[in-house]
Every structure is written in structure tokens, then in C-alpha cells.
Protein backbone atom coordinates (compact mmCIF):
# COMPACT_ATOMS: atom_id res chain seq x y z
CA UNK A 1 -15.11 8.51 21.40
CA UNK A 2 -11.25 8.57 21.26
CA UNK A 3 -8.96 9.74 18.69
CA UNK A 4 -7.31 6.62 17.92
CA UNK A 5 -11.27 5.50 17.64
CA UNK A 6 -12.23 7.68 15.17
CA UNK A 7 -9.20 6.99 12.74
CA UNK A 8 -9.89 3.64 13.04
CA UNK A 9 -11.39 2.45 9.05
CA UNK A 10 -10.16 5.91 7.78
CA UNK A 11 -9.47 5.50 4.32
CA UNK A 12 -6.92 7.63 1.77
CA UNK A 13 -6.98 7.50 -1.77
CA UNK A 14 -4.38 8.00 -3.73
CA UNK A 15 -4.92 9.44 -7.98
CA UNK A 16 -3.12 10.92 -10.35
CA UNK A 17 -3.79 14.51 -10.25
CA UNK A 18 -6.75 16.01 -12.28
CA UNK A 19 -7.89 12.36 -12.66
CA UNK A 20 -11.13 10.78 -11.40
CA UNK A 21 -9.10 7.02 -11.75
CA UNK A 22 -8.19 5.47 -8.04
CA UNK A 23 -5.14 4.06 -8.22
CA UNK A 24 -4.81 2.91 -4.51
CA UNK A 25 -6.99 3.25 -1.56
CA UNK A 26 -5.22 2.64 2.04
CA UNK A 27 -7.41 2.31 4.78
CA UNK A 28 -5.74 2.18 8.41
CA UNK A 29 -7.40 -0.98 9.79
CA UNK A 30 -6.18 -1.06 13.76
CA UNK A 31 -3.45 1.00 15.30
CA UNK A 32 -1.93 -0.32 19.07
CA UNK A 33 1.14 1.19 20.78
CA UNK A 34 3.05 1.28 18.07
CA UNK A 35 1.68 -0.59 15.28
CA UNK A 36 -0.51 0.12 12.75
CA UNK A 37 -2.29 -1.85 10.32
CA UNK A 38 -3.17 -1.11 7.24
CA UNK A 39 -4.93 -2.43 4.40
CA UNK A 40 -3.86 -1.66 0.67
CA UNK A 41 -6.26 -2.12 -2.22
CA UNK A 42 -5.16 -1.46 -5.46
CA UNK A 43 -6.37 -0.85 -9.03
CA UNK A 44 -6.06 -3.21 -11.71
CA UNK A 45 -3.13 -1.07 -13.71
CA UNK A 46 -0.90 -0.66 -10.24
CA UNK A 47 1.53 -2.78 -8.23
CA UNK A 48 1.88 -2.50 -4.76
CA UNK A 49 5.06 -3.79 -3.26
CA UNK A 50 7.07 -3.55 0.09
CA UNK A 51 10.32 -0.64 0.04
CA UNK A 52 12.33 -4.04 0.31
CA UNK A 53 10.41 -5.74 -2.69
CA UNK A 54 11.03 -2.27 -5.04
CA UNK A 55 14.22 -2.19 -4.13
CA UNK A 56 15.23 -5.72 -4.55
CA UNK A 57 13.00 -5.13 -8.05
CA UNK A 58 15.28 -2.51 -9.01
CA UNK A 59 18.33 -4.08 -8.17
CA UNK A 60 17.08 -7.00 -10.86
CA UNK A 61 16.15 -4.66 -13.40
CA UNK A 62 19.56 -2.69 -13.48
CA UNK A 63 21.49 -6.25 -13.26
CA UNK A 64 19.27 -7.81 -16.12
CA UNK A 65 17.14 -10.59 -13.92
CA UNK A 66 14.32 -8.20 -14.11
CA UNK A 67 10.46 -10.49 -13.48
CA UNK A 68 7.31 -9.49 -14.25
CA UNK A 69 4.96 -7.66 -11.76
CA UNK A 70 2.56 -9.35 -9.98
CA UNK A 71 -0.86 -8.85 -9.57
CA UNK A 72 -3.13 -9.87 -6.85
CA UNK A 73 -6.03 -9.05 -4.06
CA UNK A 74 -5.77 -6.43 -1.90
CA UNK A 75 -3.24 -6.77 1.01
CA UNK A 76 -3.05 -6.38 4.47
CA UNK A 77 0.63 -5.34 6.35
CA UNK A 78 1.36 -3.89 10.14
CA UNK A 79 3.84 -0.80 9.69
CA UNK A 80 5.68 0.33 12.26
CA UNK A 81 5.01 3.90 13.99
């Protein structure tokens, strides 16, 4: 079996330290060439959001048009390598 065939379904979870609470599991679903996909599931007290979603986020909040955070399934997004 390959490398790239045994990282395949790997998952990492993410916690605060000295806590037994998952905050986000990330599981690397495929990975071609260059491209990796991964899949993002998150608990029900954390946000996950793209660097360009926080950032446009935080451009909101320190103008004043901050909106709520949303909440929703897990989610699925190809990163590049």
C-alpha cells in the first residue's frame, strides 16, 4: 500500500488543551497532485470559516457591520498543496 494510500481518511482532532471536548475533527478525504481534500466537522460551540471569510468577518467587526456566526453541517473544501 502507498503512502498517499494510507493517509487517505486520516483524521486530526483538534481540543483545547487538558480538555476531553473536540472542538474540530479534520479528516483528509482524497489528495491528487496537488490538491487535497478535506473534510471539517465541527462541534456545536465552534465556527469554522475560510481565511477569506475571518478576515472579511473581522474587517465587519472593526467597521461596525459585524453578523452573527453561522452554524451548520460539517463541510467539505479542496486546499491547495
Amino acid at each position: 500500500m502507498s503512502e498517499i494510500a494510507l493517509l487517505k481518511n486520516k483524521e486530526i482532532v483538534v481540543s483545547r488543551t487538558g480538555s476531553s471536548e473536540q472542538l474540530v475533527k479534520i479528516k483528509l478525504v482524497d489528495l491528487e497532485r496537488d490538491k487535497a481534500t478535506l473534510e471539517f466537522s465541527n462541534g456545536s460551540r465552534v465556527s469554522i470559516h475560510t481565511s477569506e471569510e475571518w478576515d472579511q468577518m473581522q474587517a465587519d467587526r472593526r467597521s461596525g457591520k459585524s453578523q452573527p456566526a453561522r452554524e451548520g453541517p460539517s463541510q467539505q473544501a479542496p486546499y491547495m498543496n
